[in-house]
Protein backbone atom coordinates (compact mmCIF):
# COMPACT_ATOMS: atom_id res chain seq x y z
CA UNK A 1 0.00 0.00 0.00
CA UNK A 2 1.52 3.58 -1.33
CA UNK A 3 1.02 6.68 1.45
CA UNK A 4 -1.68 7.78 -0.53
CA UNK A 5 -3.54 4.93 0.38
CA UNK A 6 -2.53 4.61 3.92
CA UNK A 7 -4.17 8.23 4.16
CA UNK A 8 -7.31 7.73 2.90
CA UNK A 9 -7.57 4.04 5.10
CA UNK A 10 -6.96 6.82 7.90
CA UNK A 11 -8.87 9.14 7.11
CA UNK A 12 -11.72 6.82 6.76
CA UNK A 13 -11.11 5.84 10.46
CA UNK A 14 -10.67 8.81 12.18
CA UNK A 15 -13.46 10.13 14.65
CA UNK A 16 -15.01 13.25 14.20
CA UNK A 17 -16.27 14.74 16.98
CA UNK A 18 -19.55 16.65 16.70
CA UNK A 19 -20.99 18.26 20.31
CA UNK A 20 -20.14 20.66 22.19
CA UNK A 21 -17.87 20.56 25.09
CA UNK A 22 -19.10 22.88 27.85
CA UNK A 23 -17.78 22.27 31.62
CA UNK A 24 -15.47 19.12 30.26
CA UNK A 25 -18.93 17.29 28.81
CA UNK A 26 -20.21 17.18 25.71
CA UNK A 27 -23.37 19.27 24.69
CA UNK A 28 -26.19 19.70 22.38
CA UNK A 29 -28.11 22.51 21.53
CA UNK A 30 -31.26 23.26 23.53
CA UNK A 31 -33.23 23.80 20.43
CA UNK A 32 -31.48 20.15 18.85
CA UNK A 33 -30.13 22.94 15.76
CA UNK A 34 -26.67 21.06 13.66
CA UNK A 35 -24.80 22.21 10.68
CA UNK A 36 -23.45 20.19 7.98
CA UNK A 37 -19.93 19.91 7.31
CA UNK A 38 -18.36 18.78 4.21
CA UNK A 39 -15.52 17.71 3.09
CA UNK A 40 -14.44 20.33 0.46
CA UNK A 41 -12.03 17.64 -1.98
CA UNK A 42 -14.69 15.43 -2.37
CA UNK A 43 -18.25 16.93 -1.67
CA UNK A 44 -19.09 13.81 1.10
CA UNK A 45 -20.71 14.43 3.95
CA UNK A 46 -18.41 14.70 7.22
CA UNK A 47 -20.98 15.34 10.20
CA UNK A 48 -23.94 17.41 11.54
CA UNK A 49 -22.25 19.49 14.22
CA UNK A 50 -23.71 21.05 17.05
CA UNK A 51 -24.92 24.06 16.23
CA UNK A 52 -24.64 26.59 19.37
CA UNK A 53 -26.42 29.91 19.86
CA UNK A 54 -27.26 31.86 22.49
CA UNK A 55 -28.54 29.71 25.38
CA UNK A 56 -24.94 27.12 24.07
CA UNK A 57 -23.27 30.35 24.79
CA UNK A 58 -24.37 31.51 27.71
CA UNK A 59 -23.63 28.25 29.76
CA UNK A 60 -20.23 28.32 28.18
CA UNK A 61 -19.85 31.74 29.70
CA UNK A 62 -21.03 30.60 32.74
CA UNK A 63 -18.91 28.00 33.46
CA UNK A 64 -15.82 29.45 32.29
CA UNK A 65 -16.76 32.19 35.08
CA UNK A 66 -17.20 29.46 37.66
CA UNK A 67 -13.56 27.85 36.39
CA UNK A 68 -12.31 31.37 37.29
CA UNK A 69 -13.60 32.54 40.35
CA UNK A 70 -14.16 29.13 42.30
CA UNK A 71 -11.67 26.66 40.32
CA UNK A 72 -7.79 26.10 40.93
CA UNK A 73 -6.77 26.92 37.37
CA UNK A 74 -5.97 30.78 37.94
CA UNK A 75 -4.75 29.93 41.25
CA UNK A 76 -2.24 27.85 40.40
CA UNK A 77 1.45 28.50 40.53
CA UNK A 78 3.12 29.21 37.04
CA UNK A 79 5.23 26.13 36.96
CA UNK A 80 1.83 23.90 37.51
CA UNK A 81 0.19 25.71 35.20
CA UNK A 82 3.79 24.73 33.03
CA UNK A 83 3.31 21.34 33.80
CA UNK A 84 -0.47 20.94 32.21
CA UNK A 85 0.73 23.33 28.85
CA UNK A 86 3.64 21.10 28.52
CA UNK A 87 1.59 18.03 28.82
CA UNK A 88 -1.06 19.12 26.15
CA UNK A 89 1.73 19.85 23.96
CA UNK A 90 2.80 16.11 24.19
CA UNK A 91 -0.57 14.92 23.81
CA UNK A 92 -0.97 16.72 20.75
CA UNK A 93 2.41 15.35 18.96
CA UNK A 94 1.02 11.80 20.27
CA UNK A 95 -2.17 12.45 18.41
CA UNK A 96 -0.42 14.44 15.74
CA UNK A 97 -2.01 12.03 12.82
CA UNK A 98 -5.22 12.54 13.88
CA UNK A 99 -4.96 16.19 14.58
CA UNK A 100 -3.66 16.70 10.73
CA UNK A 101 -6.14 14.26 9.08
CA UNK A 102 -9.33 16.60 10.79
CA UNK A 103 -7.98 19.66 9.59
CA UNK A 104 -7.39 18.34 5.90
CA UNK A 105 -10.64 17.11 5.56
CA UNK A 106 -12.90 20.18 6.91
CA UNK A 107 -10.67 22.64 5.01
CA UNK A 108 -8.70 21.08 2.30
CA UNK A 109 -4.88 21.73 3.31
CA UNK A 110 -2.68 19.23 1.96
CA UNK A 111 -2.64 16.93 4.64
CA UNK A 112 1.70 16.57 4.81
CA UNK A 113 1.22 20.57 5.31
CA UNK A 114 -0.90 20.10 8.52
CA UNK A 115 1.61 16.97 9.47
CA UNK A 116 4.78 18.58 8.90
CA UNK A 117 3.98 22.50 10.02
CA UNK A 118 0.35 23.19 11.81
CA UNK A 119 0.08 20.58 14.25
CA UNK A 120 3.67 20.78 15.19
CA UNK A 121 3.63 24.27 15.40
CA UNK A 122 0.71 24.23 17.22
CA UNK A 123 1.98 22.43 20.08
CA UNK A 124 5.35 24.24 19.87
CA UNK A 125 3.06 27.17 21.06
CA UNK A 126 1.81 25.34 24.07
CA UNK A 127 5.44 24.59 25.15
CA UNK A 128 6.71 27.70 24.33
CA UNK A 129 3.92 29.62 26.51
CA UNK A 130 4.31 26.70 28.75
CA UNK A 131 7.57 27.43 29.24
CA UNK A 132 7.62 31.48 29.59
CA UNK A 133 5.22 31.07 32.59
CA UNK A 134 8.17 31.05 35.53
CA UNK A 135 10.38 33.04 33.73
CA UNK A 136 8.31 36.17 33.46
CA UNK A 137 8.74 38.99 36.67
CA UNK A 138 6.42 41.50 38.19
CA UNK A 139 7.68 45.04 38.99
CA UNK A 140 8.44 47.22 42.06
CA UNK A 141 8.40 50.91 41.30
CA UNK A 142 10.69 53.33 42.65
CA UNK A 143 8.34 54.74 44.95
CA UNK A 144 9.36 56.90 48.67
CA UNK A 145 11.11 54.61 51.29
CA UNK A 146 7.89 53.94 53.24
CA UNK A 147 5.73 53.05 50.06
CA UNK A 148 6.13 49.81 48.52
CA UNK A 149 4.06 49.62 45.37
CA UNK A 150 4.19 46.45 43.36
CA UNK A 151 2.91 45.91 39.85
CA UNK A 152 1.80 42.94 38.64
CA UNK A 153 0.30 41.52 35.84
CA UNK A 154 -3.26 39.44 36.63
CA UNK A 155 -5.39 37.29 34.47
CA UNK A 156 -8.75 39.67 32.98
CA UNK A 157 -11.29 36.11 33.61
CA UNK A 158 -13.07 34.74 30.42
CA UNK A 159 -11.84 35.32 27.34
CA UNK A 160 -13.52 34.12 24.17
CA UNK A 161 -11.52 33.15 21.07
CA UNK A 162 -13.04 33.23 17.52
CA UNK A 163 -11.08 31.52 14.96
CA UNK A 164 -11.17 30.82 11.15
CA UNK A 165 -11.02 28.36 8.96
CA UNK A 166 -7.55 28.55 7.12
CA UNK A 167 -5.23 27.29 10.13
CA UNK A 168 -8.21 26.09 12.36
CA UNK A 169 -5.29 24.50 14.94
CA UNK A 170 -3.13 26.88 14.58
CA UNK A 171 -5.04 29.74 15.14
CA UNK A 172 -6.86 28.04 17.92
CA UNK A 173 -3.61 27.90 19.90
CA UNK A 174 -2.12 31.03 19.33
CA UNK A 175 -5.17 32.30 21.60
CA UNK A 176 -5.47 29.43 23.69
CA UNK A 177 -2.05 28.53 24.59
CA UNK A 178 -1.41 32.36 26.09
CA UNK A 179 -5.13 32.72 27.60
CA UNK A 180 -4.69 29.65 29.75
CA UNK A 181 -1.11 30.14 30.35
CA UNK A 182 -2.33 33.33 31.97
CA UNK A 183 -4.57 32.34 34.23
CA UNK A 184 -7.63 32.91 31.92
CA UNK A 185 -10.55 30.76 31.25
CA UNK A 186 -11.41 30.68 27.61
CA UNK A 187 -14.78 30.14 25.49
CA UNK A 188 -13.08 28.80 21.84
CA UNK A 189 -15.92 28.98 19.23
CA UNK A 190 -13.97 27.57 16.20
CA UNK A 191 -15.04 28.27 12.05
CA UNK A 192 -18.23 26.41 11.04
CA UNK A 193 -16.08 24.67 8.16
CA UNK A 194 -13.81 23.21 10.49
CA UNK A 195 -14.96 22.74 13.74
CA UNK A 196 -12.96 19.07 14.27
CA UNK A 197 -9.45 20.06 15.99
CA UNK A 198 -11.11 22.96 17.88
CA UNK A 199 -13.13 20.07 19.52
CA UNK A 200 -10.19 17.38 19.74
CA UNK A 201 -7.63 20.06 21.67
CA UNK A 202 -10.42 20.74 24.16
CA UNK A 203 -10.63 16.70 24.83
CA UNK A 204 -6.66 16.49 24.91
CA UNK A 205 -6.31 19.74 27.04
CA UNK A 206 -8.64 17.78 30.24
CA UNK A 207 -6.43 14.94 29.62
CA UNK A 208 -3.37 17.21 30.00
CA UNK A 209 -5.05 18.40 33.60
CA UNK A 210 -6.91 21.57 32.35
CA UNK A 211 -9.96 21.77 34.49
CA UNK A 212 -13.39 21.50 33.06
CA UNK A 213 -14.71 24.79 32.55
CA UNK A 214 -11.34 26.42 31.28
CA UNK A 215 -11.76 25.14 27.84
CA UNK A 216 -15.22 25.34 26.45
CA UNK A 217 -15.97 24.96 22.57
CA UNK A 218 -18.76 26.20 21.01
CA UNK A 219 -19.39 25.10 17.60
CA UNK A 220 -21.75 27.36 15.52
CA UNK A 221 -22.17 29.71 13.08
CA UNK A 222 -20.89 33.19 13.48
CA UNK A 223 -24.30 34.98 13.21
CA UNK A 224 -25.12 33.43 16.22
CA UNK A 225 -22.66 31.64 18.37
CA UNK A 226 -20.09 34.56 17.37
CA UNK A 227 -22.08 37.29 17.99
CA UNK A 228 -23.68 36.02 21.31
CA UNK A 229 -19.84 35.69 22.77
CA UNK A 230 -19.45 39.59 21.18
CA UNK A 231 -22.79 41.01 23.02
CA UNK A 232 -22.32 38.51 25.84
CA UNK A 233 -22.45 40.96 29.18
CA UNK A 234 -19.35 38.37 31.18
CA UNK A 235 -17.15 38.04 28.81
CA UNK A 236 -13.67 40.16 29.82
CA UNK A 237 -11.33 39.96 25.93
CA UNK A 238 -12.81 38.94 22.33
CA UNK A 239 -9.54 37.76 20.32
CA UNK A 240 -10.69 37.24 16.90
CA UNK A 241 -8.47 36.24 13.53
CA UNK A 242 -10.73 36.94 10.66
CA UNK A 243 -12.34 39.38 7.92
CA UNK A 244 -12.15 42.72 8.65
CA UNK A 245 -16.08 43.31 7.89
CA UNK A 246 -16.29 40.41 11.27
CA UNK A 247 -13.90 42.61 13.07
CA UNK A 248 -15.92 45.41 12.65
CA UNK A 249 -19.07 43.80 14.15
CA UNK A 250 -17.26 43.05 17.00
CA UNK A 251 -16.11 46.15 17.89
CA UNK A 252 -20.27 47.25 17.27
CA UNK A 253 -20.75 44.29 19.87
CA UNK A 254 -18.44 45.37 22.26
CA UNK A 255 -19.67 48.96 22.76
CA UNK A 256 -23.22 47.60 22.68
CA UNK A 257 -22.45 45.54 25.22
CA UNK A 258 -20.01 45.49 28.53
CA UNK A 259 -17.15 47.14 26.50
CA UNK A 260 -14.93 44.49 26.33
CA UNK A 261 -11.39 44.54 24.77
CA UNK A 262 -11.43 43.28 21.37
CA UNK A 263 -8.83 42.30 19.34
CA UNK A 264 -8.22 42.03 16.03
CA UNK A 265 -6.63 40.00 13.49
CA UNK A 266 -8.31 41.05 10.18
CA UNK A 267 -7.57 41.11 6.40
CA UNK A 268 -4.62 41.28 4.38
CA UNK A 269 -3.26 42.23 0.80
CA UNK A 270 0.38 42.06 1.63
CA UNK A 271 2.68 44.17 -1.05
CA UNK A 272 6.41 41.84 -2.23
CA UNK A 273 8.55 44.27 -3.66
CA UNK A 274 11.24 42.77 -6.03
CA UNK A 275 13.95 45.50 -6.64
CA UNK A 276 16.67 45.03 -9.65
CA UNK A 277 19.56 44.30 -7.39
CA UNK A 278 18.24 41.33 -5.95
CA UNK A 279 20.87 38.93 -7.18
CA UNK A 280 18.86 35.92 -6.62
CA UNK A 281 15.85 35.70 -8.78
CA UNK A 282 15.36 32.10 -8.53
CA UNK A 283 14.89 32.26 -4.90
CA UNK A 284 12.87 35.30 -5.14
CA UNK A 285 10.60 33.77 -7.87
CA UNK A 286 10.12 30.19 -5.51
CA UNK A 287 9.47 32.33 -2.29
CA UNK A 288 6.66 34.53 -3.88
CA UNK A 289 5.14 31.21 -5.24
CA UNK A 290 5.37 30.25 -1.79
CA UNK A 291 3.88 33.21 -0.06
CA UNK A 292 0.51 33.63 -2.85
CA UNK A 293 -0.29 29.80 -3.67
CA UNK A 294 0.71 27.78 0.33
CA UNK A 295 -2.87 26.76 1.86
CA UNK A 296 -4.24 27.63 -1.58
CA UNK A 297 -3.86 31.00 -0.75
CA UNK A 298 -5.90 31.07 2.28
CA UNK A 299 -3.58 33.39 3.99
CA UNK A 300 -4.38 36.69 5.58
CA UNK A 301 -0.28 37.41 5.17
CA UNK A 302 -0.54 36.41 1.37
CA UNK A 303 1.79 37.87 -0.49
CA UNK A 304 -0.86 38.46 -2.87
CA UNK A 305 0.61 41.65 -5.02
CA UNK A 306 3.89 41.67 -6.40
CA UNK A 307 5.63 44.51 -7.35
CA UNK A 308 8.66 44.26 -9.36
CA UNK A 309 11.16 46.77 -10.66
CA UNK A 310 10.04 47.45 -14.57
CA UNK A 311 13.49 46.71 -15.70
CA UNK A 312 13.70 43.18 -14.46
CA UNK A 313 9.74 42.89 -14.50
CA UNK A 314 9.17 40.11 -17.65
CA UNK A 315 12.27 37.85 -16.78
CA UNK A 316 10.97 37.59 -13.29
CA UNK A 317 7.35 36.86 -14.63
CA UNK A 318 8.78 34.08 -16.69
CA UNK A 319 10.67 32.31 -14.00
CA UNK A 320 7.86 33.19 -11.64
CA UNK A 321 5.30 31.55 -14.46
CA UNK A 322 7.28 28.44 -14.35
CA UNK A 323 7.30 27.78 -10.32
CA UNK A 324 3.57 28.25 -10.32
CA UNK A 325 3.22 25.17 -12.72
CA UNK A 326 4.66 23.23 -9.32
CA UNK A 327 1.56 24.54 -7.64
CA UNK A 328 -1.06 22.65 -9.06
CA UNK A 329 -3.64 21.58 -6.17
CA UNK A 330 -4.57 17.86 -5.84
CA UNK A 331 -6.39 15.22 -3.45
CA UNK A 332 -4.95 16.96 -0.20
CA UNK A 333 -5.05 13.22 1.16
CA UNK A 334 -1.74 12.82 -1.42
CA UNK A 335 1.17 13.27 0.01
CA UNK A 336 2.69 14.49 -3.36
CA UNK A 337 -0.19 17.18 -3.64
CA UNK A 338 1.78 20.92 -2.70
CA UNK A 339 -1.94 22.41 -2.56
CA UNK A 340 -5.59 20.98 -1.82
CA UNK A 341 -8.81 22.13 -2.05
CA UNK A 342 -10.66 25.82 -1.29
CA UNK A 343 -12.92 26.01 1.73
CA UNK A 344 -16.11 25.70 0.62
CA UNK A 345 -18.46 25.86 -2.71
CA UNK A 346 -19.05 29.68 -1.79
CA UNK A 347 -14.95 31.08 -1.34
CA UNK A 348 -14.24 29.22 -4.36
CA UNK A 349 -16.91 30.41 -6.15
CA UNK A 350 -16.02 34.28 -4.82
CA UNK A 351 -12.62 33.43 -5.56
CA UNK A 352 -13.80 32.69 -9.74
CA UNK A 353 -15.52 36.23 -9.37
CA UNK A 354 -12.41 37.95 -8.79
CA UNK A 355 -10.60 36.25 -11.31
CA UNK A 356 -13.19 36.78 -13.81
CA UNK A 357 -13.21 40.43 -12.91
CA UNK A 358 -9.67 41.12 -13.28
CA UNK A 359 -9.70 39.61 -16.79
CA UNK A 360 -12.74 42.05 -17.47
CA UNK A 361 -10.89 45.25 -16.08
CA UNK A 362 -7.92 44.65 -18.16
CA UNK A 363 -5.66 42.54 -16.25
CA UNK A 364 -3.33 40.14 -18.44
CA UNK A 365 -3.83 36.21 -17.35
CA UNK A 366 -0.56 34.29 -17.96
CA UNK A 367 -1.08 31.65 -15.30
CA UNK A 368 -4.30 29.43 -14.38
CA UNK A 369 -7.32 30.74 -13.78
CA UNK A 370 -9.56 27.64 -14.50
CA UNK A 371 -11.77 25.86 -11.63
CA UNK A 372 -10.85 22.19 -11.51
CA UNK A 373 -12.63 19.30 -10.99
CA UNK A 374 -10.92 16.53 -8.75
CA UNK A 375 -12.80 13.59 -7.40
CA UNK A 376 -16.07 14.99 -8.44
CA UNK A 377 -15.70 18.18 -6.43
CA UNK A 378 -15.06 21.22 -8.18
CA UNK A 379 -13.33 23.33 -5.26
CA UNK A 380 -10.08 23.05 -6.91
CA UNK A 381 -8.87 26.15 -9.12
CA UNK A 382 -4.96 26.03 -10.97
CA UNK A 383 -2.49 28.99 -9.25
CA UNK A 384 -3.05 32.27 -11.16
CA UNK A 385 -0.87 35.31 -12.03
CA UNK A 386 -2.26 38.49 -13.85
CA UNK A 387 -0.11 41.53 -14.73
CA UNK A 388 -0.91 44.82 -15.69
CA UNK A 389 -2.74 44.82 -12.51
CA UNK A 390 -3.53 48.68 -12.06
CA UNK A 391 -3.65 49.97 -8.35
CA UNK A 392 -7.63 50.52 -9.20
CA UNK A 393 -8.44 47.10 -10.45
CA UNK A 394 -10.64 45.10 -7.70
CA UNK A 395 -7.87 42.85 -7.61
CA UNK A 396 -5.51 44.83 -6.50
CA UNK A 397 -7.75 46.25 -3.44
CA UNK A 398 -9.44 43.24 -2.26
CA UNK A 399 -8.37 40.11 -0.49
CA UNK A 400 -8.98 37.52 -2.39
CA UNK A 401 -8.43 34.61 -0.35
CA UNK A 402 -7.46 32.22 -2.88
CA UNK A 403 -4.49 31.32 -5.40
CA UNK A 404 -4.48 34.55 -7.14
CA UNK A 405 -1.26 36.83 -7.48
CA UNK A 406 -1.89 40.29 -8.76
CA UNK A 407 1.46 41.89 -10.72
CA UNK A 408 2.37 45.34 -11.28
CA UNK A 409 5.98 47.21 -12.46
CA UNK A 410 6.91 50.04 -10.88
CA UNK A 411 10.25 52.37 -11.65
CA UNK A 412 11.85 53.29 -8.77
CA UNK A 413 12.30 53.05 -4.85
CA UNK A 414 9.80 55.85 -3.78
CA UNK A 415 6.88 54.98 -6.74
CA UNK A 416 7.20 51.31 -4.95
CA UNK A 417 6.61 52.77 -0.90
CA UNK A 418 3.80 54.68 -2.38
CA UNK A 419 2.00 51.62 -4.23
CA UNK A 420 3.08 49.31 -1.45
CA UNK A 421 1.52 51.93 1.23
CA UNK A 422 -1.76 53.04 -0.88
CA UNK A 423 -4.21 50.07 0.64
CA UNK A 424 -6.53 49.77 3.48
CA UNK A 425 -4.80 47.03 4.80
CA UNK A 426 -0.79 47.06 7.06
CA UNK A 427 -0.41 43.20 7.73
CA UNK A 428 2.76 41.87 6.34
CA UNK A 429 5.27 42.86 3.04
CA UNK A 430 8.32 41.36 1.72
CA UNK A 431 11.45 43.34 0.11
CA UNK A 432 13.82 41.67 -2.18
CA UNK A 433 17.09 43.61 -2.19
CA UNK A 434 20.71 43.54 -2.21
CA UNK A 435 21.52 46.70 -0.97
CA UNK A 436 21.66 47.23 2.43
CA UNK A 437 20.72 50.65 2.85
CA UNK A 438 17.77 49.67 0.79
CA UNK A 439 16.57 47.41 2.88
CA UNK A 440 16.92 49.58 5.91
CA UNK A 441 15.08 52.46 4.26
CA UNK A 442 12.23 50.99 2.62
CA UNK A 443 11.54 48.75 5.66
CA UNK A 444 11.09 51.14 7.45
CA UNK A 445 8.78 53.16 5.62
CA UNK A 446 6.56 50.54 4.93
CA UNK A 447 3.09 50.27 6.53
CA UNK A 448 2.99 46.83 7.70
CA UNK A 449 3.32 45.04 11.24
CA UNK A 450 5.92 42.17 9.53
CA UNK A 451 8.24 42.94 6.84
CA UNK A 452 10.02 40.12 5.76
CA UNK A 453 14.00 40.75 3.34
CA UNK A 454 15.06 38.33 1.19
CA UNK A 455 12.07 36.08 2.39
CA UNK A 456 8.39 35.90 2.50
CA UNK A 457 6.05 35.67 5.46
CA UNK A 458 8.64 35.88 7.81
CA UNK A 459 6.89 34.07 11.61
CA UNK A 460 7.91 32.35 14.66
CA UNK A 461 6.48 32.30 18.12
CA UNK A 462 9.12 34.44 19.49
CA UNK A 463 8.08 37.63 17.02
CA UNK A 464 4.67 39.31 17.17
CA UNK A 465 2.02 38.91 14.94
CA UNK A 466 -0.42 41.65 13.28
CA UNK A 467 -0.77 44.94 11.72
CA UNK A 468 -2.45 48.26 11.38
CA UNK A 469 -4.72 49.76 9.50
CA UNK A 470 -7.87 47.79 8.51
CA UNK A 471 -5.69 44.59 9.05
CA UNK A 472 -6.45 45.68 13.21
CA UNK A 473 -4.32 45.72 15.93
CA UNK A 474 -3.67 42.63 18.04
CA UNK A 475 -0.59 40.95 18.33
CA UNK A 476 -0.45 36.96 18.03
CA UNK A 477 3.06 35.39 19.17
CA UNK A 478 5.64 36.35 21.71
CA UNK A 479 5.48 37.27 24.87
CA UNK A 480 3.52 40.71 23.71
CA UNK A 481 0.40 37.91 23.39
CA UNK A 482 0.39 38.46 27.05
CA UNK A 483 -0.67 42.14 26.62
CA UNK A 484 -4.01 40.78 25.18
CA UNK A 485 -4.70 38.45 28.32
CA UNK A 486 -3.93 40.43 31.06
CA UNK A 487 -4.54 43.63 33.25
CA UNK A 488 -1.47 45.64 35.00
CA UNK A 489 -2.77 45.80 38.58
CA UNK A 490 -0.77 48.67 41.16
CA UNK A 491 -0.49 47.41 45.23
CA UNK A 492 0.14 50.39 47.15
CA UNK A 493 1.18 49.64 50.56
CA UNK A 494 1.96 52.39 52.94
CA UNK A 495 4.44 51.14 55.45
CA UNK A 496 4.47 52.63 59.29
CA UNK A 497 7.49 53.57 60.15
């Protein structure tokens, strides 16, 4: 039997959990409500999920309250709390098969991509928040000789998490892992396409020792499990990866409500600039494959326009051309398949749209742009390139979501800030340049929260995450994650003398 096989035996096998879990139990709905989800590469069936609402919410809330104020979890020393993160982590490398077989079938990901770099990475983040917890210090202030004034950093109580589809582990534990390694209880209401993981980490955090109530899942969809956690009146933080038109409701929530923090991790249309003194074209052509066709392009940090110097602009479009032909999706149950499946019926239908609207405003196709059919499903659509992408074209200001790399030339240094800068969105960019002083300068003045030289999509748990603009303003990663989980609290003590 090849590994292609072995995957699919496994896949057929693997359990797919489809409650609930509220207070370490599973749950249904009061009102008996489920959602379908389907498995995008083939069109079958996976399971009618619980489909949670308000009342599903509310006793989520509740008992993540109740884990707070009356359980052990917040209570606990940092290195037990160590113990339990370090634990899950573990578990989750134990179960790591598993783990990447639900993600690549709810989403589509190649499933070697969720085997070799989510789930990993996902419980590298547990260990590496694990590990911070009794390494991290409170201050003193340098207040009058009979005032001691401490300041410490506290837990803000329940925090709920609201995570898409794209990375549905990953994402689910760059909120997680610092919210309980805090202190925090946590309400996780995962995508309605991919729901599976979300479910499986709470299971595998109670084994780890995480106390029933800390964890709660709430499947659902987002007009109503979503935005009952964003109105909900005990709810402390709203973390939320997502659109930017979601972000904005929750921010509409949040002052309609209690006023909790919110933060955001919204859209992206990340600029690559490709100067004429990069020496290495090759690499620059395979990494900006890399960063606008991984995951399908279902990346908020997409390098999804490329600019590139007019003088070197069609010899980089040619080499560029070819390393797109090594992008073709496939059965993400392949191992030899570098990309899988879109989402869902609707994204890849949204994603034709834009496609079909670029070639209607002018834009030159000279990669892809067909849908594919694979194993009777028709979510499947060859890696695209356009040029002559003006800064106007629809394609050049939304995020499309999808395997679709908009191209423009530009002539020098400061035309390239200016197109780079000229979007709604600040996530991420990339700079491709030899110079040093280059590098320096146009790094610097460009608006983005990551830029990546001589690379794309530059990440690792030890460097925040986010942006500005309409791309919002959390900060994923690093020990600045803690920012988003906590509240500075001042002791004053007045000593007698």
């Amino acid at each position: 039997m090849n590994e292609f096989n072995d995957w699919k035996a496994r896949a057929a096998q693997v359990r797919l959990r489809d409650s609930a879990l509220i207070d370490g139990e599973p749950h249904e709905a009061l009102d008996g409500a489920r959602f379908e989800v389907i498995n995008p590469a083939n069109g079958v069936l996976l399971a009618n999920v619980v489909a949670c609402a308000e009342p599903e919410v509310d006793l989520a809330v509740k008992s993540a309250r109740k884990a707070f104020e009356q359980g052990p979890w917040a209570r606990m020393a940092p290195s037990e709390r160590k113990a339990v993160l370090l634990r899950l982590s573990q578990l989750m490398l134990a179960h790591r098969e598993e783990l990447a077989l639900l993600d690549c079938l709810s989403m589509g990901k190649p499933v070697m991509d969720a085997w070799n770099i989510d789930v990993p990475g996902a419980a590298h983040v547990f260990a590496w928040y694990g590990e911070s917890l009794d390494k991290l210090y409170d201050q003193v202030a340098p207040s009058a000789a009979n005032v001691l004034a401490t300041i410490t950093r506290v837990p803000l109580g329940v925090i709920a998490a609201v995570v898409p589809w794209n990375f549905p582990l990953d994402m689910a534990a760059w909120k997680v892992a610092p919210a309980l390694a805090a202190g925090n209880s946590v309400v996780l209401k995962p995508a309605e396409q991919s729901p599976f993981s979300a479910l499986r980490l709470a299971e595998l955090a109670l084994e780890a020792g995480v106390p029933p109530g800390v964890l709660n899942v709430v499947p659902g969809l987002g007009e109503q499990a979503g935005r009952a956690l964003g109105l909900h009146p005990d709810v402390d933080s709203l973390v939320f990866t997502g659109s930017t038109e979601v972000g904005k409701y929750f921010m509409q929530y949040s002052a309609r409500s209690n006023l909790k923090q919110v933060w955001l991790e919204c859209g992206g249309k990340s600029p690559n600039l490709v100067f004429a003194d990069c020496q290495d074209l090759d690499l620059a052509a395979r990494k900006a494959a890399f960063g606008i066709f991984f995951n399908q392009g279902e990346v908020c940090s997409a390098n999804s326009r490329l600019l590139v110097q007019r003088s070197i602009h069609d010899t980089f479009v040619e080499r560029l051309v070819e390393q797109a032909r090594l992008w073709q999706p496939g059965d993400p149950l392949d191992p030899a398949s570098p990309a899988g499946a879109i989402v869902d019926a609707r994204q890849t239908a949204r994603v034709m749209q834009y496609i079909q609207q670029a070639r209607a405003e002018g834009a030159r196709l000279v990669c892809g742009g067909r849908q594919l059919n694979i194993n009777g499903s028709s979510n499947f659509i060859e890696p695209t390139i356009f040029t002559d992408v003006r800064p106007t074209m629809q394609l050049a200001r939304d995020e499309v979501f999808g395997p679709v790399l908009a191209i423009s030339a530009f002539d020098d240094e400061e035309q390239a800030i200016a197109m780079a800068n000229e979007h709604i969105y600040g996530l991420a960019a990339s700079v491709w340049t030899d110079d040093l002083n280059r590098a320096h300068r146009v790094a610097r003045r460009l608006n983005a929260g990551t830029v990546s030289v001589n690379t794309v999509d530059a990440l690792d748990v030890t460097v925040p995450f986010g942006g500005g603009k309409q791309s919002g303003f959390g900060r994923d990663l690093s020990l600045h994650a803690f920012d988003k989980y906590t509240q500075l609290k001042t002791t004053w003590i007045q000593l007698r003398s």
